[in-house]
Protein backbone atom coordinates (compact mmCIF):
# COMPACT_ATOMS: atom_id res chain seq x y z
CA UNK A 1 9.96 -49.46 -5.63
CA UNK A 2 11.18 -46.02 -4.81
CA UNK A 3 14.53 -44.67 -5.71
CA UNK A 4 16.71 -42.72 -3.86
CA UNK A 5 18.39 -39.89 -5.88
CA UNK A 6 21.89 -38.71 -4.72
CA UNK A 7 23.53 -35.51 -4.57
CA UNK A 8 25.73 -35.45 -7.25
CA UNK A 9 28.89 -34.13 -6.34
CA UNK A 10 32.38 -33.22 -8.08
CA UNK A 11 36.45 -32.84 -6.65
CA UNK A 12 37.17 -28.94 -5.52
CA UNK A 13 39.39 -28.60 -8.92
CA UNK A 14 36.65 -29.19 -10.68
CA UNK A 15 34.26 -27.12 -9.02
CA UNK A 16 36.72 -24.31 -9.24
CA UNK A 17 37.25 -24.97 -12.75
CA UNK A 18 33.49 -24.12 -13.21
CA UNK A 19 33.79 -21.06 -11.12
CA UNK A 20 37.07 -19.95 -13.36
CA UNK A 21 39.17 -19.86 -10.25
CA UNK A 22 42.72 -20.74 -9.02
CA UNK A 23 41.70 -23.95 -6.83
CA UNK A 24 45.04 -22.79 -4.73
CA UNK A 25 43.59 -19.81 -3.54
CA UNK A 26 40.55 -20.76 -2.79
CA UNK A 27 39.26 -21.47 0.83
CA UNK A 28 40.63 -24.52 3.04
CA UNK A 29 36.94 -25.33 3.47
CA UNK A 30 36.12 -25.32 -0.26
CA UNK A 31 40.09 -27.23 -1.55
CA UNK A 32 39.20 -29.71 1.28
CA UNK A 33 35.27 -30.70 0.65
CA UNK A 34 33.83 -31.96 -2.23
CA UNK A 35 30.89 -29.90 -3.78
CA UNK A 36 27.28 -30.80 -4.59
CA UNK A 37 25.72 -29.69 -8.13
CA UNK A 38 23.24 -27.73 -5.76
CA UNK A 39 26.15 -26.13 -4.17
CA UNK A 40 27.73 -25.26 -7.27
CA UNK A 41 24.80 -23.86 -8.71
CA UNK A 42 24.57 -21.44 -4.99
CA UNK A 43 27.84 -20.27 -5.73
CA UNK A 44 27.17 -19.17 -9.27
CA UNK A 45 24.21 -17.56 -8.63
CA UNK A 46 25.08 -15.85 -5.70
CA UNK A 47 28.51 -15.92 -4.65
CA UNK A 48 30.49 -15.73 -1.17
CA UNK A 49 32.85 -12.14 -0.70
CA UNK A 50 35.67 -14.73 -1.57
CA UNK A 51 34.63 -15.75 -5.04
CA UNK A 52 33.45 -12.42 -5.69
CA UNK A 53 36.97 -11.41 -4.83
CA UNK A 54 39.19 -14.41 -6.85
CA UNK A 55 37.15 -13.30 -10.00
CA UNK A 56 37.79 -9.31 -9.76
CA UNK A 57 41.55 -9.70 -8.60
CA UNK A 58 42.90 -13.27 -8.95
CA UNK A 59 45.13 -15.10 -8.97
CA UNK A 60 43.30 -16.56 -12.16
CA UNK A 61 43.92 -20.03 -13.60
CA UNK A 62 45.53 -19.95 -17.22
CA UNK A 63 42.24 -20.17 -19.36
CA UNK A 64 41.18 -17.15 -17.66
CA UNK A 65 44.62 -15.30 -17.85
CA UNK A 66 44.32 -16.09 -21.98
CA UNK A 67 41.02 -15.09 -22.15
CA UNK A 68 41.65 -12.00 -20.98
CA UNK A 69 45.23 -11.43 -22.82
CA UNK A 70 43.30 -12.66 -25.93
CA UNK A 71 45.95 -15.57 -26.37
CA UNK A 72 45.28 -19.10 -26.47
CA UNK A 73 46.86 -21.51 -23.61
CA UNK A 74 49.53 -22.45 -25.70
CA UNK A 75 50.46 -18.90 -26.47
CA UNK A 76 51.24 -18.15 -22.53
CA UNK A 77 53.73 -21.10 -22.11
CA UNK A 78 55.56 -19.63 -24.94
CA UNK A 79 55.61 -16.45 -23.53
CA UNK A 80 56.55 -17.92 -20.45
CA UNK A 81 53.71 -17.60 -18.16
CA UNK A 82 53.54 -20.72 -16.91
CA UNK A 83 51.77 -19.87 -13.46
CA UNK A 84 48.71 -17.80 -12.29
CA UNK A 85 48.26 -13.84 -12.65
CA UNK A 86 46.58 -11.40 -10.78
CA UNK A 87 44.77 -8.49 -12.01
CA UNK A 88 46.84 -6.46 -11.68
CA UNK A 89 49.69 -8.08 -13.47
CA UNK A 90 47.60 -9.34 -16.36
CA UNK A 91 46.52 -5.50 -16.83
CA UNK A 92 50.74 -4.02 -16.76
CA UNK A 93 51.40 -6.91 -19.27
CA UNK A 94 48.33 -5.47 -21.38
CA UNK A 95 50.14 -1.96 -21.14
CA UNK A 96 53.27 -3.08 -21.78
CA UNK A 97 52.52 -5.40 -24.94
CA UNK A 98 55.52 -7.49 -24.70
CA UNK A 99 56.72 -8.71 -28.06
CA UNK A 100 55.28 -12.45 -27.56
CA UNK A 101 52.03 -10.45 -26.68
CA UNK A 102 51.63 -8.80 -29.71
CA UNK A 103 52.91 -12.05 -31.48
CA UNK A 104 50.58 -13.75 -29.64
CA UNK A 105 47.81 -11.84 -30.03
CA UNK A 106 47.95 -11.64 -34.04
CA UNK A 107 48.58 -15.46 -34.33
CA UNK A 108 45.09 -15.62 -32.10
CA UNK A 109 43.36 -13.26 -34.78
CA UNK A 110 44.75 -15.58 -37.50
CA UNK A 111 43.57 -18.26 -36.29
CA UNK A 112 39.85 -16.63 -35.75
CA UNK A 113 39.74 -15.31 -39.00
CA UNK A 114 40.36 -18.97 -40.58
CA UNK A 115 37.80 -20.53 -38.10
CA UNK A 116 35.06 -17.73 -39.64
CA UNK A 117 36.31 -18.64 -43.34
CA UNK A 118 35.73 -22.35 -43.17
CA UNK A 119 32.89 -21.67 -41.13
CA UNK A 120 31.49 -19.79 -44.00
CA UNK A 121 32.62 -22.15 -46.52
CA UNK A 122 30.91 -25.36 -44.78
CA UNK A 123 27.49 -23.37 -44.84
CA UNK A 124 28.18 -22.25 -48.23
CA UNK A 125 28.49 -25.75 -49.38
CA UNK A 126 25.80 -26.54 -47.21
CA UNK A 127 24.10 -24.17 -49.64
CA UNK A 128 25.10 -25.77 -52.40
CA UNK A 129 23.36 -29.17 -51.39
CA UNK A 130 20.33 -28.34 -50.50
């Protein structure tokens, strides 16, 4: 008895979830298609002129636009950036540090600084038990 393995494939959004891209702005060809774990894996390693481009200009999808604000999801809706930046606009906001930015951007700190204290705490009880 002989199996038959098949491709496994995903929808576009995800596969341009995995690439950190905008799904909108990708090509027809790729929105339209669904993509193989083979394909995927081509595209990461080496990728078309259009990926290359979507990743050094945009428009990025929200996790990426945090990322590189250094604000969580959450943070951007309350600043009101609700839809997808380019580059270019995600560096002026960086040079013009808004007031939700900064706001934004300390509450993000905060929060990384607790996440290292109870991480330190849980191995120092860890510690403790052994």
């Amino acid at each position: 008895m002989t199996s038959h393995k098949t491709a496994q494939t995903m929808k576009p959004a995800t596969a341009a979830k995995k690439l950190g891209v905008y799904l909108q702005a990708t090509p027809a060809e790729f929105q339209e298609g669904v993509v193989s774990r083979t394909e995927l894996n081509a595209l990461q390693t080496e990728p078309p002129e259009w990926l290359q481009e979507l990743r050094r200009n945009g428009p990025h999808p929200r996790p990426v636009v945090a990322a590189k604000l250094g604000v969580s999801i959450a943070g951007l809706a309350r600043g009101g950036v609700t839809e997808p930046l380019t580059t270019e606009q995600i560096e002026a906001l960086k040079k013009d540090q808004p007031e939700w930015l900064q706001k934004e951007r300390a509450t993000q700190a905060e929060v990384r600084k607790e996440a290292v204290r109870i991480k330190e705490k849980h191995a120092e009880q860890a510690d403790q038990a052994r």
